[in-house]
Protein backbone atom coordinates (compact mmCIF):
# COMPACT_ATOMS: atom_id res chain seq x y z
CA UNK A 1 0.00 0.00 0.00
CA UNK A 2 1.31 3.66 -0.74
CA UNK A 3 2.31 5.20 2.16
CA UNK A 4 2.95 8.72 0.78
CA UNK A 5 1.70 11.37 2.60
CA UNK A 6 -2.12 12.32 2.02
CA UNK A 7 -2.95 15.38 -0.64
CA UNK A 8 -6.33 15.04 0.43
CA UNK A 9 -9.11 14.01 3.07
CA UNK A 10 -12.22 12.56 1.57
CA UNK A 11 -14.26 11.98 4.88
CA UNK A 12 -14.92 13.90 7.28
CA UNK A 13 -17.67 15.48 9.52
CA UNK A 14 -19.30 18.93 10.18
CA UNK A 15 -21.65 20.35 13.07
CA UNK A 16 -24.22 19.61 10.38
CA UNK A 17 -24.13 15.54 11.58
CA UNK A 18 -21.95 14.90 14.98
CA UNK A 19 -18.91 16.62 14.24
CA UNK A 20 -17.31 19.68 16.25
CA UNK A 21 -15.48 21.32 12.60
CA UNK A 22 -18.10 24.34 11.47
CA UNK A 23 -17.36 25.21 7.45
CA UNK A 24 -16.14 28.45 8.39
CA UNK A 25 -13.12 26.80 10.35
CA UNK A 26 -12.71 24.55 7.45
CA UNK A 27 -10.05 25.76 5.91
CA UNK A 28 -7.93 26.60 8.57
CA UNK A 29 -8.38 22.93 9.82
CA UNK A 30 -7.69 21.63 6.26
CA UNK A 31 -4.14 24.01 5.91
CA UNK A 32 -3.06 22.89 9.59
CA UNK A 33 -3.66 19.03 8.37
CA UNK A 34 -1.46 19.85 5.55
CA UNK A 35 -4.14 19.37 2.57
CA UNK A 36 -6.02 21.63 0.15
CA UNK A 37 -8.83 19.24 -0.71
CA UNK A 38 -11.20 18.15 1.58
CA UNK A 39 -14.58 16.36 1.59
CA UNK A 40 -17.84 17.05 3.63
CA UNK A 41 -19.45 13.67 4.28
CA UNK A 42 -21.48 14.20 6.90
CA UNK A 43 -23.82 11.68 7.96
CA UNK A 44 -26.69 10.70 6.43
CA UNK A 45 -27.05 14.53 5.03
CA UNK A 46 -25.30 17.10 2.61
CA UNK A 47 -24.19 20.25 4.34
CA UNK A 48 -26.52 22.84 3.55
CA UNK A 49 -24.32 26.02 3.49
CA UNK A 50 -22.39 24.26 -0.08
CA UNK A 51 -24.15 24.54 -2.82
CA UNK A 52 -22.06 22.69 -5.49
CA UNK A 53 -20.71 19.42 -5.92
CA UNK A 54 -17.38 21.12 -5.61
CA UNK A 55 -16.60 24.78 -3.87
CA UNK A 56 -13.53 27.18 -2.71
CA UNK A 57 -13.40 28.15 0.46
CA UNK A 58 -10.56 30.18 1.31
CA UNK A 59 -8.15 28.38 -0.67
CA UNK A 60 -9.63 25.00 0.38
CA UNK A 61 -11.34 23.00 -2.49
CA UNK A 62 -14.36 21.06 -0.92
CA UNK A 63 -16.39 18.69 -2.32
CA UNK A 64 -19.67 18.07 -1.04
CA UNK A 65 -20.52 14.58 0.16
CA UNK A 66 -22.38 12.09 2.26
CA UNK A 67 -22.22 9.16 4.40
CA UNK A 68 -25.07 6.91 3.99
CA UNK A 69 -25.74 4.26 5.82
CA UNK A 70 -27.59 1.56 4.62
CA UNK A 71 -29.14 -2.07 5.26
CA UNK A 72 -27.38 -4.98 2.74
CA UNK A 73 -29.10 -7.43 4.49
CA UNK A 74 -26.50 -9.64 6.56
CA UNK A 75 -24.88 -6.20 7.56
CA UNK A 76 -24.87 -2.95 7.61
CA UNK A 77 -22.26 -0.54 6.12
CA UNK A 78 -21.81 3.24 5.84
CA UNK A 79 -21.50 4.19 1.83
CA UNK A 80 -19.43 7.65 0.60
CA UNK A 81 -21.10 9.65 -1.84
CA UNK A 82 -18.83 12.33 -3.78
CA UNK A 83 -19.78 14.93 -5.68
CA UNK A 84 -23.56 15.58 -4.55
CA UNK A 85 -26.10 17.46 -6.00
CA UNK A 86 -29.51 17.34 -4.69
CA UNK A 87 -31.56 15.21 -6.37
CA UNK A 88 -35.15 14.16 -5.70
CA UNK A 89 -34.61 10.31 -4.93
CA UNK A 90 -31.89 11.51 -2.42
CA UNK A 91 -33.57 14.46 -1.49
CA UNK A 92 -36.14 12.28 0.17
CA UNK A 93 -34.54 9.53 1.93
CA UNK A 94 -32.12 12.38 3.75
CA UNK A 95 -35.45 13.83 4.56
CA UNK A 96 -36.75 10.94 5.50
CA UNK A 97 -33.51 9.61 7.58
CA UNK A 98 -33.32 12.92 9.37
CA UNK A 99 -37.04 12.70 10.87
CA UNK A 100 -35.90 9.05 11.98
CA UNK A 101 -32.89 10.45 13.77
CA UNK A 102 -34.98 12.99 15.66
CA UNK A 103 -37.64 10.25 16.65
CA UNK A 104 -34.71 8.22 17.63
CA UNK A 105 -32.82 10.80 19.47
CA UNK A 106 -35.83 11.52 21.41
CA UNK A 107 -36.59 7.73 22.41
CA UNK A 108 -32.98 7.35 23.47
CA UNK A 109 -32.90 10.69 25.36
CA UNK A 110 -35.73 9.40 27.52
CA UNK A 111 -34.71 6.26 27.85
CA UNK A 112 -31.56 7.52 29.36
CA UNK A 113 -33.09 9.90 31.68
CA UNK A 114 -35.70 7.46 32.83
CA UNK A 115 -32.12 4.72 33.33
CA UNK A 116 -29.97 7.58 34.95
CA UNK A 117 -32.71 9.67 36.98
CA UNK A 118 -30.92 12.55 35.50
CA UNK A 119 -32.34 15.36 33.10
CA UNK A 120 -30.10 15.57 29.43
CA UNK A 121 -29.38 19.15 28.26
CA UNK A 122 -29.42 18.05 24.71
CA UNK A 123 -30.72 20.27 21.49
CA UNK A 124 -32.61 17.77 19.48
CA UNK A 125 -31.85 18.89 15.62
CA UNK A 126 -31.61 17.50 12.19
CA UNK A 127 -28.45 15.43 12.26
CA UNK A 128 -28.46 14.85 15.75
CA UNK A 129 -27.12 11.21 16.66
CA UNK A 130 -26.00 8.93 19.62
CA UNK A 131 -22.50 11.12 19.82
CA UNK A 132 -24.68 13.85 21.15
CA UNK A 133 -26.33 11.94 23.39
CA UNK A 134 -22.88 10.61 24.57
CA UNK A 135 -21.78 14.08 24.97
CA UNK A 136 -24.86 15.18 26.81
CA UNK A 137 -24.41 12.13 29.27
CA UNK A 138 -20.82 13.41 29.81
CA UNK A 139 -21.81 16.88 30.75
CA UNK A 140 -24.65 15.52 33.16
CA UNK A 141 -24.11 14.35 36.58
CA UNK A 142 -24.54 11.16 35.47
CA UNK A 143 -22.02 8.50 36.94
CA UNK A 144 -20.53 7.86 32.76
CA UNK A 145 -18.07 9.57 30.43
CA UNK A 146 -18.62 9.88 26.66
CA UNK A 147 -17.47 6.35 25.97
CA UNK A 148 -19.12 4.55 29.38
CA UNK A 149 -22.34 6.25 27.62
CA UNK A 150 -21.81 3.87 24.73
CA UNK A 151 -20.99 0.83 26.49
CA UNK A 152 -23.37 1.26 29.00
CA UNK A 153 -26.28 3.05 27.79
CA UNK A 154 -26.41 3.45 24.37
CA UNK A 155 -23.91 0.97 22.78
CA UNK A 156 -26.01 -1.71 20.30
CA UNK A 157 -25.83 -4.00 23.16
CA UNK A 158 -27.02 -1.17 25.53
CA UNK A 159 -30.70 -1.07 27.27
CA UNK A 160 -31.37 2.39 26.26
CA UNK A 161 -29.93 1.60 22.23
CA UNK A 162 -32.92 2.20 19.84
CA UNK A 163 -32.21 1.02 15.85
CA UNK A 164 -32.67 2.89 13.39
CA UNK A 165 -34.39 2.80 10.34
CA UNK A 166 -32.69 2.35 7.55
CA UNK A 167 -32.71 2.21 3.24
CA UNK A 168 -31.48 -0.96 1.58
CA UNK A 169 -28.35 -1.45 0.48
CA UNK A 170 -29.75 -1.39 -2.86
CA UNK A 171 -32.39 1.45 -2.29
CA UNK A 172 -29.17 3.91 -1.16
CA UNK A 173 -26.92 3.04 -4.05
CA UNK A 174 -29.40 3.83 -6.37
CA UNK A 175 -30.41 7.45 -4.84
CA UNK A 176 -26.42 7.92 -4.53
CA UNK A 177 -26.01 7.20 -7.97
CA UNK A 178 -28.51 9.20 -9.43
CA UNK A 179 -27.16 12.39 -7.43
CA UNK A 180 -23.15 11.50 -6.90
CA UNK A 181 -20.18 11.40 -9.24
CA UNK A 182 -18.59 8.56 -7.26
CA UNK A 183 -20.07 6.24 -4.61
CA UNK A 184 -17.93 3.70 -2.44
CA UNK A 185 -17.83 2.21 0.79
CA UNK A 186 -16.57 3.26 3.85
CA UNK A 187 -14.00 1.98 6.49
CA UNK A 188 -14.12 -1.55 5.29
CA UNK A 189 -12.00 -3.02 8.67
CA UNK A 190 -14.82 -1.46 10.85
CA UNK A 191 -17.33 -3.82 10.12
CA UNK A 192 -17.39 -7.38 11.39
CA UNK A 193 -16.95 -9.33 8.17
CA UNK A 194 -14.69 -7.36 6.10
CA UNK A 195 -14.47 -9.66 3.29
CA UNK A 196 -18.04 -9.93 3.27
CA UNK A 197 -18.64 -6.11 3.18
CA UNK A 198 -15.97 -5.53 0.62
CA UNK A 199 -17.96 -8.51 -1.95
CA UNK A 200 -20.87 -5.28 -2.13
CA UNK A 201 -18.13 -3.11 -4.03
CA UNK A 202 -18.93 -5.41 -7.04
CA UNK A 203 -21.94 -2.56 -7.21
CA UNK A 204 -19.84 0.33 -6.27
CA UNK A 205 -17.09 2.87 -8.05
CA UNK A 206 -14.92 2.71 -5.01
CA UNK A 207 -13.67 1.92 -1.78
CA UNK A 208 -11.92 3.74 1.51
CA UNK A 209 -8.01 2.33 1.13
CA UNK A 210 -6.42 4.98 3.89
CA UNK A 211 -8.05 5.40 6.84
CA UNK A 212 -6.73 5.51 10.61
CA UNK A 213 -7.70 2.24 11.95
CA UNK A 214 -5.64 2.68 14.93
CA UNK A 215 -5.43 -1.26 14.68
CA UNK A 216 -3.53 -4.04 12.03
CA UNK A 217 -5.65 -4.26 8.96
CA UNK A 218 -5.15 -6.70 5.89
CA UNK A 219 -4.55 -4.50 3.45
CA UNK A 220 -4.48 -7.30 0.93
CA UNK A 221 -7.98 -7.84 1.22
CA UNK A 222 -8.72 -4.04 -0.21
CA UNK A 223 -6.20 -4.64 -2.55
CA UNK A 224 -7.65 -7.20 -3.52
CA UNK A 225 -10.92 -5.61 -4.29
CA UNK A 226 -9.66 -2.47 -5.46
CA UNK A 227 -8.11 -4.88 -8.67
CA UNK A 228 -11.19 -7.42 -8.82
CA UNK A 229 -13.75 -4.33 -9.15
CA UNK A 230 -11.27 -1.72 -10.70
CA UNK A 231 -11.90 0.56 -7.88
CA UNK A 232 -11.29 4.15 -6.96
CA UNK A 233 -8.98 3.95 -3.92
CA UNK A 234 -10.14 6.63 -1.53
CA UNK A 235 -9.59 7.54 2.05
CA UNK A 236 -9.93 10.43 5.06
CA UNK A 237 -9.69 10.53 8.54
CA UNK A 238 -13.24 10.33 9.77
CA UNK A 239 -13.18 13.45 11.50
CA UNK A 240 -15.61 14.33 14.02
CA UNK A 241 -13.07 16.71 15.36
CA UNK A 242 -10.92 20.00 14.33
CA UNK A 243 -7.87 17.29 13.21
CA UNK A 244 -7.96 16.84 9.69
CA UNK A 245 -5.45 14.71 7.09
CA UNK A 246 -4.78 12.41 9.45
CA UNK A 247 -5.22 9.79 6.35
CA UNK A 248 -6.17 10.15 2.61
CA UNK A 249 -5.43 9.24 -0.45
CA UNK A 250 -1.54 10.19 -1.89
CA UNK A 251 -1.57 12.34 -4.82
CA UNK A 252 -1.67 9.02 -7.88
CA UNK A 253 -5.09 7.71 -6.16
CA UNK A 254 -6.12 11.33 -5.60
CA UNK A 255 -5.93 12.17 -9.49
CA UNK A 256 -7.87 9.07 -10.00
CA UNK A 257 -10.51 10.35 -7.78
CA UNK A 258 -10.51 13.67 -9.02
CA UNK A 259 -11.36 12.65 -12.54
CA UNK A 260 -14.34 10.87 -11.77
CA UNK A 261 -15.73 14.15 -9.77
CA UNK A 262 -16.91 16.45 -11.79
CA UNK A 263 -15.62 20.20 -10.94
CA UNK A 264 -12.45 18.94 -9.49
């Protein structure tokens, strides 16, 4: 695997989903990471102060993005749409998804209040998720930090965890393809079966090759796929912080990329 340095990080996350990085502090976060391209995926929704598949800002070339997560049956994996413009099949599951993550936030808020005995001060908003909650539990006088929230409360396994609801594997691909330049999967070592989850990018244009694990990965198995499927290779650092190029794609993977996006 390339290990040049990244020229680019194509995942990241906004206060539009869970993420502390505002667009306005975008750029500044992208020079002090040490790239000029960045991507906006936040999840399940498209940042609604960009208004083009790809923007300036202050130097910083952004394309607009999305990480959708979806149902493929046995599993369930996060998708990275590049390249976005709104269009109506997309349009309305985000709509759709975001009411379901209110709903949601709202069971799990009271579930954790009526668990803890202790009020949340939480702003329930469209892209709220659990890392708010987690955040709001670590604020409270509750007897759990941001991660005891998750393993304790509101973790899968969790008795205050409420699922989601979510498209079909199939269902999100479409409305990604009809409104993104590129479409791949996402962290492919995060999910349980990683083989399994990187057989779905037989219906995909690419997949996330650099991304900080923090653990061994077999790197063979993307590999691998990226040949079988004649994938895009992308990557990014998952921000949900200020901390950006952390991982991406080195500049002969990033050209690749950049051809298939439109604007960039």
């Amino acid at each position: 695997m390339d290990d040049s340095p990244p020229v680019a990080d194509l995942h990241l996350h906004t206060t539009a989903s869970d993420g502390r990085l505002t667009i306005d502090a975008l750029p500044d976060a992208a020079r002090a990471g040490g790239v000029d391209v960045v991507a906006v995926t936040d999840h399940d929704r498209y940042h609604p102060d960009l208004d083009a598949p790809v923007v300036e800002r202050d130097g910083v070339t952004v394309v607009r993005g999305i990480e959708l997560r979806v149902d493929a049956g046995d599993r369930r994996v996060d998708l990275l749409g590049y390249g976005l413009r709104e269009r109506p099949a997309l349009v309305e599951t985000v709509e759709r998804l975001q009411r379901n993550r209110v709903e949601r936030a709202r069971e799990i808020v009271a579930a954790v209040e009526a668990e803890t005995g202790v009020r949340l001060d939480i702003d329930i908003h469209d892209g709220v998720g659990r890392p708010h909650v987690a955040r709001a539990v670590d604020a409270s006088e509750a007897p759990y930090d941001y991660q005891g929230a998750f393993d304790e409360l509101i973790g899968a396994d969790g008795p205050c965890y409420v699922a989601r609801d979510l498209p079909t594997f199939d269902d999100g691909v479409a409305a990604l393809r009809d409104a993104c330049d590129v479409v791949g999967l996402a962290h492919p070592f995060r999910y349980r079966d990683p083989a399994g989850a990187l057989e779905l990018c037989a219906d995909l244009d690419a997949v996330e090759r650099y991304y900080p694990y923090g653990f061994d990965v077999e790197t063979d198995l993307v590999e691998e796929a990226v040949e079988r499927y004649g994938l895009l290779a992308t990557g990014g650092s998952d921000a949900h912080d200020e901390t950006l190029g952390r991982a991406g794609p080195p500049e002969t993977d990033f050209a690749r990329f950049a051809a298939a996006v439109d604007g960039l």
